[in-house]
PDB file of N, CA and C in Angstrom:
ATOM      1  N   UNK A   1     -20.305  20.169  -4.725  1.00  0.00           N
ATOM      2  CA  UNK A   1     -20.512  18.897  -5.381  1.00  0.00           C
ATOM      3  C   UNK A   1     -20.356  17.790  -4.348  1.00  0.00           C
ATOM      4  N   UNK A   2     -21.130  16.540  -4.620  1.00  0.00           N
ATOM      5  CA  UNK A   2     -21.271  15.759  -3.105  1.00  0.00           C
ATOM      6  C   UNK A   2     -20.200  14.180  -4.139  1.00  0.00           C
ATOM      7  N   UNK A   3     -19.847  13.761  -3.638  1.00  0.00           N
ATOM      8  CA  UNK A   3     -19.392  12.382  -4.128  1.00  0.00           C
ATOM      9  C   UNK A   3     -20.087  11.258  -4.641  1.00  0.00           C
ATOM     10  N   UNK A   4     -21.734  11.505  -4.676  1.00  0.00           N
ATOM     11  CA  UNK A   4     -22.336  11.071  -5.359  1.00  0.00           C
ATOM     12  C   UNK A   4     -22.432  11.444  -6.520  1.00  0.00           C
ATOM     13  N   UNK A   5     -22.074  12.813  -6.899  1.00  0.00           N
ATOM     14  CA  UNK A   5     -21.991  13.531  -8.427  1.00  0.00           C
ATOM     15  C   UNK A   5     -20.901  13.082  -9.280  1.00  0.00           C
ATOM     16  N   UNK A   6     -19.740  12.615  -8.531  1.00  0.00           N
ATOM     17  CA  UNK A   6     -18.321  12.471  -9.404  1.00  0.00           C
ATOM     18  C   UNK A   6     -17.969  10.852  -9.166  1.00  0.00           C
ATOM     19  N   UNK A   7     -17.673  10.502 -10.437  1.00  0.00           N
ATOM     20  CA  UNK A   7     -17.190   8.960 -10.758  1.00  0.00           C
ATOM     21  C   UNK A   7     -16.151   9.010 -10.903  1.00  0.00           C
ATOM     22  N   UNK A   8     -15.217   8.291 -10.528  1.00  0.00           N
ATOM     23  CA  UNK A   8     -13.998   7.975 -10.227  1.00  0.00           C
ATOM     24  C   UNK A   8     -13.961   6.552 -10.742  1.00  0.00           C
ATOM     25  N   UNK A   9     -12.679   6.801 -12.197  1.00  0.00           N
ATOM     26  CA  UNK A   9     -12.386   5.144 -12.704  1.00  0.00           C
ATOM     27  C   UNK A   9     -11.003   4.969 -12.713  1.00  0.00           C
ATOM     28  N   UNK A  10     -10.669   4.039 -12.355  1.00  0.00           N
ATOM     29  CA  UNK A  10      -9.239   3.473 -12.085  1.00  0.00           C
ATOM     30  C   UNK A  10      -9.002   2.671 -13.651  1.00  0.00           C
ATOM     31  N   UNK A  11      -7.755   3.305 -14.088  1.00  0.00           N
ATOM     32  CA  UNK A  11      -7.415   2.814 -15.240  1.00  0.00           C
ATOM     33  C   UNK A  11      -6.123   2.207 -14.683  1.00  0.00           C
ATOM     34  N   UNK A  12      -5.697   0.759 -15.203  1.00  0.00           N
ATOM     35  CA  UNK A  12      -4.954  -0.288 -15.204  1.00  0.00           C
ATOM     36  C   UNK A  12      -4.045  -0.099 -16.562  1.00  0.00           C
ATOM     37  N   UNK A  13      -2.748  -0.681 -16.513  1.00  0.00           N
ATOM     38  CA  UNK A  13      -1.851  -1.044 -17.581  1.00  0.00           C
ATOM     39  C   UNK A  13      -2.664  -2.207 -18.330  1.00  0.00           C
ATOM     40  N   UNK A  14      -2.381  -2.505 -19.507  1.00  0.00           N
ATOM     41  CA  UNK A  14      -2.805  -3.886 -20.200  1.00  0.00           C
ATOM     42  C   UNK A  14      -2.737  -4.796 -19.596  1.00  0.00           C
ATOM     43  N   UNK A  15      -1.226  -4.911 -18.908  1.00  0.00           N
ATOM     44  CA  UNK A  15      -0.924  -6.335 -18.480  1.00  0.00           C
ATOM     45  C   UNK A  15      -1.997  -6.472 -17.400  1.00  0.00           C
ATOM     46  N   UNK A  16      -2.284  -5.643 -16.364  1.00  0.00           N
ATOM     47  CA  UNK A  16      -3.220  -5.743 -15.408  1.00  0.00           C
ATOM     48  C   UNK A  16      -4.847  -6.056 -15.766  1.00  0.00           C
ATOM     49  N   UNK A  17      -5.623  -4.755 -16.500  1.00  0.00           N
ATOM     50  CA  UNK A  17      -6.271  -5.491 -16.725  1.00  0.00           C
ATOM     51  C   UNK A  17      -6.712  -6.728 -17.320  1.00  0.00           C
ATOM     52  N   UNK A  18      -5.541  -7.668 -18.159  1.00  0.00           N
ATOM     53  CA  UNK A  18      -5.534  -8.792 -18.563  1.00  0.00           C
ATOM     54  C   UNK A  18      -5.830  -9.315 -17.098  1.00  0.00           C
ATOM     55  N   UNK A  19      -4.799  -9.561 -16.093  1.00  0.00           N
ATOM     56  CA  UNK A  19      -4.449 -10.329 -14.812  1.00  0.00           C
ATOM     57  C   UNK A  19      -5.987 -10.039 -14.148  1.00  0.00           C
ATOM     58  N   UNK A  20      -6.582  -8.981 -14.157  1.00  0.00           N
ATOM     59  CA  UNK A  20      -7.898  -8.856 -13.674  1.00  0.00           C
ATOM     60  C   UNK A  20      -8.957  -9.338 -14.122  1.00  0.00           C
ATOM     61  N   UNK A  21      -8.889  -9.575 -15.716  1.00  0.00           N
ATOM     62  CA  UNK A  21     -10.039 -10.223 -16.473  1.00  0.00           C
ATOM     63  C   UNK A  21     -10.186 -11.642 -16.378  1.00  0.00           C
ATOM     64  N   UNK A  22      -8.678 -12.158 -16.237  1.00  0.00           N
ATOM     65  CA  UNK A  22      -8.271 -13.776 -16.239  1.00  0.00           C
ATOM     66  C   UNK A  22      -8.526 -14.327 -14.947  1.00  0.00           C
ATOM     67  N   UNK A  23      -7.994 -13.795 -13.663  1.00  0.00           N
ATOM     68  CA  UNK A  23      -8.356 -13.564 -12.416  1.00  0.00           C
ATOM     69  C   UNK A  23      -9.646 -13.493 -11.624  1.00  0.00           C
ATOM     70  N   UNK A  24     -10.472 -12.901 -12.583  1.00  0.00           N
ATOM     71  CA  UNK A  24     -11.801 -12.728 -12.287  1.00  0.00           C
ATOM     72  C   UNK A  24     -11.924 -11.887 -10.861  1.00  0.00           C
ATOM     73  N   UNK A  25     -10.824 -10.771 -10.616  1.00  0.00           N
ATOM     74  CA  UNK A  25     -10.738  -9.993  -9.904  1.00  0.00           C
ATOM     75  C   UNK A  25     -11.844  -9.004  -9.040  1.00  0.00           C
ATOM     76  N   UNK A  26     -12.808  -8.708  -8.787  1.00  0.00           N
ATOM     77  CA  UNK A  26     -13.640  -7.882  -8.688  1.00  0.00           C
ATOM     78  C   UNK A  26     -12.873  -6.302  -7.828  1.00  0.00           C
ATOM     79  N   UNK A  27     -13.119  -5.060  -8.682  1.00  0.00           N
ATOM     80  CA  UNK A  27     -12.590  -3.979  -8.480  1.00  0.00           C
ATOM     81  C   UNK A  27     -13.273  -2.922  -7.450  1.00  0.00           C
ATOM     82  N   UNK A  28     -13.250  -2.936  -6.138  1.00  0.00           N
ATOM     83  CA  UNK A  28     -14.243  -2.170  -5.660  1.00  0.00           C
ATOM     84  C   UNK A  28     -14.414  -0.876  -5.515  1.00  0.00           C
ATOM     85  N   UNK A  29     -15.662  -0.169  -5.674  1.00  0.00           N
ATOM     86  CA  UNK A  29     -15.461   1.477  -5.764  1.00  0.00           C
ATOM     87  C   UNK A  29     -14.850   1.771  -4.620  1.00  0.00           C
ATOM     88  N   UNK A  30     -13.629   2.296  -4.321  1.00  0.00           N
ATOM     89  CA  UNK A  30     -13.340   2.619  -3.393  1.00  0.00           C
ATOM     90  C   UNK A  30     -13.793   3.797  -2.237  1.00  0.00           C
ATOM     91  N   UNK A  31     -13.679   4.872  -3.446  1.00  0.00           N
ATOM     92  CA  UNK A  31     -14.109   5.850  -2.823  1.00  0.00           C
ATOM     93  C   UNK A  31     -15.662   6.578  -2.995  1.00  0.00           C
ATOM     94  N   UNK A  32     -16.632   5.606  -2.972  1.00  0.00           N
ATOM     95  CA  UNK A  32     -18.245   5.633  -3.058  1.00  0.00           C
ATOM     96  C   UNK A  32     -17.933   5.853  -1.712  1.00  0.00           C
ATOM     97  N   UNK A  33     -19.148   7.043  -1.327  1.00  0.00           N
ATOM     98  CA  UNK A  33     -19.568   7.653  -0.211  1.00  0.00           C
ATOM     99  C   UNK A  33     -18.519   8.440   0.673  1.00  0.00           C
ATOM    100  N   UNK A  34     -17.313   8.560   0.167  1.00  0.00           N
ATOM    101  CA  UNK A  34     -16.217   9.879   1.185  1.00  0.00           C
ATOM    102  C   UNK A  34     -16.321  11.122   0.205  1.00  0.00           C
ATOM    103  N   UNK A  35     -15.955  11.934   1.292  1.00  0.00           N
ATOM    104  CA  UNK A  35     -15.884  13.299   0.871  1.00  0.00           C
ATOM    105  C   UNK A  35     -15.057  13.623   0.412  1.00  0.00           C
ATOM    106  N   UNK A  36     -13.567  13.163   0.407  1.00  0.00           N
ATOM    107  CA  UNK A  36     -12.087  13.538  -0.542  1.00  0.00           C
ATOM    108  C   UNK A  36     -11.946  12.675  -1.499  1.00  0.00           C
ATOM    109  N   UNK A  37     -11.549  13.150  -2.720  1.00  0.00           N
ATOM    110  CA  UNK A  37     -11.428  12.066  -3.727  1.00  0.00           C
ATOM    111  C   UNK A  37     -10.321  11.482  -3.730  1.00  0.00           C
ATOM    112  N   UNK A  38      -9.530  10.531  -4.558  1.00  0.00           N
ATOM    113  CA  UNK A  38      -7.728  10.195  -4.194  1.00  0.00           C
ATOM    114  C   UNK A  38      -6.932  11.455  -4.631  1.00  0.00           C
ATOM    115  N   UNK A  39      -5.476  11.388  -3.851  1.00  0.00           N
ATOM    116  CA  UNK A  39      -4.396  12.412  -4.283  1.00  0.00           C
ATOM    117  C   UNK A  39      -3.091  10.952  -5.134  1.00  0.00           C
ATOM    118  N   UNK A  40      -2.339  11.868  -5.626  1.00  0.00           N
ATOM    119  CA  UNK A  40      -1.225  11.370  -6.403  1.00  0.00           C
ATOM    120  C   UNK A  40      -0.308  10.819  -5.506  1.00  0.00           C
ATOM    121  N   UNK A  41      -0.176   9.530  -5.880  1.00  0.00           N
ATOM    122  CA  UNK A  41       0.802   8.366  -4.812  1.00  0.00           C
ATOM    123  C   UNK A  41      -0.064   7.821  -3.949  1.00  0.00           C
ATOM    124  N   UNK A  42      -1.505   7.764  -3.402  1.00  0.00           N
ATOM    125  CA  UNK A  42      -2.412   7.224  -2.917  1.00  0.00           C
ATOM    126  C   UNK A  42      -2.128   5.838  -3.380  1.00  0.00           C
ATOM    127  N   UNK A  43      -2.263   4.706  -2.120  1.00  0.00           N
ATOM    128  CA  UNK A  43      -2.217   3.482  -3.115  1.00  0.00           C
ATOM    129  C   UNK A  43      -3.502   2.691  -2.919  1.00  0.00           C
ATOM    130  N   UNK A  44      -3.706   1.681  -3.855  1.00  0.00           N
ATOM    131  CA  UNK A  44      -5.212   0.839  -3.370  1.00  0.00           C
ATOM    132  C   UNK A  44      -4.374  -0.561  -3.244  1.00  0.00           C
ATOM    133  N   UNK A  45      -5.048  -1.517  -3.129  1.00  0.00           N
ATOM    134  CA  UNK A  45      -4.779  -3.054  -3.008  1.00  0.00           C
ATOM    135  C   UNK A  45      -6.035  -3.586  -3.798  1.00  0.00           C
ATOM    136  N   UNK A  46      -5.608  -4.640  -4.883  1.00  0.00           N
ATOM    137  CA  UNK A  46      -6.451  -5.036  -5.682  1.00  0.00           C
ATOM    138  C   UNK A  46      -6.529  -6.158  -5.676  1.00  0.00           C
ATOM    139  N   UNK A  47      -7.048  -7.606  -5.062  1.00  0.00           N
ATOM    140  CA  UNK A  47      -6.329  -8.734  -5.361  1.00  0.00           C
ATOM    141  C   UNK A  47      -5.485  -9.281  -4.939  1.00  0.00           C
ATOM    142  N   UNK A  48      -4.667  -8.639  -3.349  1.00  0.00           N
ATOM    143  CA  UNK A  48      -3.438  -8.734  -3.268  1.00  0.00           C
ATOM    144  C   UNK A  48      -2.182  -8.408  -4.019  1.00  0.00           C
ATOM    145  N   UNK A  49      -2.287  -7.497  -4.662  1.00  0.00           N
ATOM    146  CA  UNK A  49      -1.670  -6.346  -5.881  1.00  0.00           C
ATOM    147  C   UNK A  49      -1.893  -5.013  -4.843  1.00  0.00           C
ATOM    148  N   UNK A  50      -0.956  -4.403  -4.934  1.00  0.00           N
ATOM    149  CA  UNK A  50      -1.149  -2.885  -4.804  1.00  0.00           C
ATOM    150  C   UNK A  50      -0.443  -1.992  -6.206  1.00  0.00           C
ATOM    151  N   UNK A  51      -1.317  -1.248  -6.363  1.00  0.00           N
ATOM    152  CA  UNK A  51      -1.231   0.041  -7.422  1.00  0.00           C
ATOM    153  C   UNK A  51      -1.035   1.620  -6.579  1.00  0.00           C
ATOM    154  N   UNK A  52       0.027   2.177  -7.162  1.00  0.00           N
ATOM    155  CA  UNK A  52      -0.165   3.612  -6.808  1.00  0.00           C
ATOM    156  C   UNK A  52      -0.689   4.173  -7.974  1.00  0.00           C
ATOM    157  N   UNK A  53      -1.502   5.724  -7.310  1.00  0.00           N
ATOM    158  CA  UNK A  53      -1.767   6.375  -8.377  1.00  0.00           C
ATOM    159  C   UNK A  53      -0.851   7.366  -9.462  1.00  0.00           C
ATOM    160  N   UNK A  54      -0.491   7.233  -9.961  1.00  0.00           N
ATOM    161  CA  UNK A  54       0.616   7.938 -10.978  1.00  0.00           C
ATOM    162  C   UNK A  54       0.061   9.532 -11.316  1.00  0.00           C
ATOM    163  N   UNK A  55      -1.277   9.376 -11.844  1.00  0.00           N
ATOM    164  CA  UNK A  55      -2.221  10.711 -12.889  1.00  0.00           C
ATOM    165  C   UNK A  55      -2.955  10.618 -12.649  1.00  0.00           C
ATOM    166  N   UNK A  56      -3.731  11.751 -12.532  1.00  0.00           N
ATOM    167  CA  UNK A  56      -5.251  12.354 -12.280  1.00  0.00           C
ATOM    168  C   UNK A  56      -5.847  13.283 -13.427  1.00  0.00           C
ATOM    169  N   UNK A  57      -6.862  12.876 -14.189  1.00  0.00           N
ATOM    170  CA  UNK A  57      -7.249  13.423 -15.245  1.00  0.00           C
ATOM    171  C   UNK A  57      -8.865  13.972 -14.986  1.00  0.00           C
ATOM    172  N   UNK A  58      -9.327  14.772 -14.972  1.00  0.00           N
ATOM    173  CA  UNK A  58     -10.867  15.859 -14.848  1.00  0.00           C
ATOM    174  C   UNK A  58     -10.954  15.481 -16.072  1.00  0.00           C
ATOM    175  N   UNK A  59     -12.788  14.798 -16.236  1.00  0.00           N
ATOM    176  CA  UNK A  59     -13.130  14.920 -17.260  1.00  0.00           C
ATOM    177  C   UNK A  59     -14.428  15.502 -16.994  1.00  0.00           C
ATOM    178  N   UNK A  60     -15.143  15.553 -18.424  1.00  0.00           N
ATOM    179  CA  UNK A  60     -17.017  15.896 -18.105  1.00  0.00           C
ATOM    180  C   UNK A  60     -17.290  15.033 -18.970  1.00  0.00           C
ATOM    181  N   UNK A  61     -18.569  14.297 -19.334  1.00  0.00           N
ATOM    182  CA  UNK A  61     -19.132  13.693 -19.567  1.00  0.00           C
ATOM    183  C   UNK A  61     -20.600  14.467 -20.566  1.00  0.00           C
ATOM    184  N   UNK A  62     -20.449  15.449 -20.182  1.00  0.00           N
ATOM    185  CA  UNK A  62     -21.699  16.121 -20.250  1.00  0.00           C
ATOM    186  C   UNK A  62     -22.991  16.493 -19.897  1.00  0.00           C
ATOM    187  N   UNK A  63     -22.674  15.350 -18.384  1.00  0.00           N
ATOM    188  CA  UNK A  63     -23.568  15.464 -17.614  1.00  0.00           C
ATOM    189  C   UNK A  63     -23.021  15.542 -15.808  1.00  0.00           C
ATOM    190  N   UNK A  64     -22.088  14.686 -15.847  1.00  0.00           N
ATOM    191  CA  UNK A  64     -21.306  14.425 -14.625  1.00  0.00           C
ATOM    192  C   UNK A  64     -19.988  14.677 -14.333  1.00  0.00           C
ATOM    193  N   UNK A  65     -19.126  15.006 -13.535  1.00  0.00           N
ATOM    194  CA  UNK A  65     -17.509  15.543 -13.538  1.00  0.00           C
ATOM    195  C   UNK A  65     -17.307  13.836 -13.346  1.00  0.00           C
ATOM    196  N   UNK A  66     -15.819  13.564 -14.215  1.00  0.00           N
ATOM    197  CA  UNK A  66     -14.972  12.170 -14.141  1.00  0.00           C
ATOM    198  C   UNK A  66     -13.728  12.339 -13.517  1.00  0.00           C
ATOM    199  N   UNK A  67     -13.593  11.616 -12.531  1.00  0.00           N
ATOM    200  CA  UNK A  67     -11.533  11.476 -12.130  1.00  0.00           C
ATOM    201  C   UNK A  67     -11.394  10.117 -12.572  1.00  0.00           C
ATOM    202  N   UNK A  68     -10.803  10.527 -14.037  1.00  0.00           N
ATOM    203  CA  UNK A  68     -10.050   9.271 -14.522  1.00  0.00           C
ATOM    204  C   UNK A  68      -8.606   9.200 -13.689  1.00  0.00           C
ATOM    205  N   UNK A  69      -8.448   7.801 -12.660  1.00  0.00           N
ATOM    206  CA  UNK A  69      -7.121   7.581 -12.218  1.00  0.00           C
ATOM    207  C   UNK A  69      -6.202   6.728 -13.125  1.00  0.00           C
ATOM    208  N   UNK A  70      -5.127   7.135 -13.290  1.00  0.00           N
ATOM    209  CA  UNK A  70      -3.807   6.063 -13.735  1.00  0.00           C
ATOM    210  C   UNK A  70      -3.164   5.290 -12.990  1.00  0.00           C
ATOM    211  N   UNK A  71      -3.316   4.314 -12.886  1.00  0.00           N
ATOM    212  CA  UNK A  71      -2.353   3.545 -11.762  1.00  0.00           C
ATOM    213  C   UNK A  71      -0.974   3.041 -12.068  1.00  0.00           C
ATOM    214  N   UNK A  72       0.145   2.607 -11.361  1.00  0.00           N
ATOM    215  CA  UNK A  72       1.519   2.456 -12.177  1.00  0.00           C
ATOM    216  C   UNK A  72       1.032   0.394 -12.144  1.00  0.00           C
ATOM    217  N   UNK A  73       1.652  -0.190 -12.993  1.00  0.00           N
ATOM    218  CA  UNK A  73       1.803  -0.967 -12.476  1.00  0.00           C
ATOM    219  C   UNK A  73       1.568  -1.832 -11.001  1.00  0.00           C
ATOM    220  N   UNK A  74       0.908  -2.978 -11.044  1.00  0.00           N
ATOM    221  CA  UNK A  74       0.909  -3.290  -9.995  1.00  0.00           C
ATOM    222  C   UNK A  74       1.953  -4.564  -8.997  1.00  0.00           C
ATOM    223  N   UNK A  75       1.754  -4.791  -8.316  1.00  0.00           N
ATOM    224  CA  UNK A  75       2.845  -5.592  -7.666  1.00  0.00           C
ATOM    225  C   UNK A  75       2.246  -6.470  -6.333  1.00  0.00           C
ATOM    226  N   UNK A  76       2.782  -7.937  -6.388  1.00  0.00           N
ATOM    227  CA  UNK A  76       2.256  -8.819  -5.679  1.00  0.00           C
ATOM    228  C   UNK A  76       2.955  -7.982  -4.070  1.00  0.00           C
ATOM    229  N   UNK A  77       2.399  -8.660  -3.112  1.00  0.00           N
ATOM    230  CA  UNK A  77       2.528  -7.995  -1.599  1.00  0.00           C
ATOM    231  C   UNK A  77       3.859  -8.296  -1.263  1.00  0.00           C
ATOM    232  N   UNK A  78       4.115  -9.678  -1.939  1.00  0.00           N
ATOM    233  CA  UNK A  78       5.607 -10.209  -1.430  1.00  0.00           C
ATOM    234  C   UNK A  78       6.456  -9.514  -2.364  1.00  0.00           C
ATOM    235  N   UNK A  79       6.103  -8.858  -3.161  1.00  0.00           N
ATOM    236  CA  UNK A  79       7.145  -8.309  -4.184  1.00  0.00           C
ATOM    237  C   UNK A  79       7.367  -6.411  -3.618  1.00  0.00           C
ATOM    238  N   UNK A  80       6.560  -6.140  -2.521  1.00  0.00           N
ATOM    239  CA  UNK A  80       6.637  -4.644  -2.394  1.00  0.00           C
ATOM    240  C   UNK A  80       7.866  -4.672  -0.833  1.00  0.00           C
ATOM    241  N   UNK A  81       8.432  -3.585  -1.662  1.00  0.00           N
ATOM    242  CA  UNK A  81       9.533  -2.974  -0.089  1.00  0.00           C
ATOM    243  C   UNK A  81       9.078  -2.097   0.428  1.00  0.00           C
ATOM    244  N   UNK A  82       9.095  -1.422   1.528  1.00  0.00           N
ATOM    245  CA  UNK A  82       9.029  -0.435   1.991  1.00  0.00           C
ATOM    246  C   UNK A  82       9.852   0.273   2.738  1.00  0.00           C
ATOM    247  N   UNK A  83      10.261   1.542   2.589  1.00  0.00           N
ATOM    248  CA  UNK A  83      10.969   2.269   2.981  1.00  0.00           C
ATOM    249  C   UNK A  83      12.190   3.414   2.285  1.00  0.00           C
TER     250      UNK A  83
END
């Protein structure tokens, strides 16, 4: 299967996609055109928000394989620690 076959959707908490709708955020496919899809704890940056991935869900469609992602909560840059 090539990565053009499988869609990958990033699902948000409420509060987020509110902050994204109000925001007028634009969400970019991230992983259009690589060969590995995301693993669990992968993080993205949205906005200056970063989300980790929490869950990974396989779906079918009936025509196409889906990786529905869960993301935890997200968090402004000045609000993340590391280490």
């Amino acid at each position: 299967m090539t990565q053009e076959e499988l869609r990958i959707v990033l699902e948000f908490t409420t509060e987020d996609r509110t902050w994204i709708r109000v925001n007028k955020i634009d969400v970019p496919r991230f992983w259009r055109g690589h060969a590995v899809p995301p693993a669990l704890g992968d993080v993205v940056r949205v906005g200056g928000r970063q989300f980790v991935i929490e869950a990974r869900v396989w779906e079918h469609d009936g025509t196409l394989p889906m990786l529905r992602l869960y993301v935890g909560s997200g968090h402004a840059q000045s609000d993340t620690t590391f280490g």
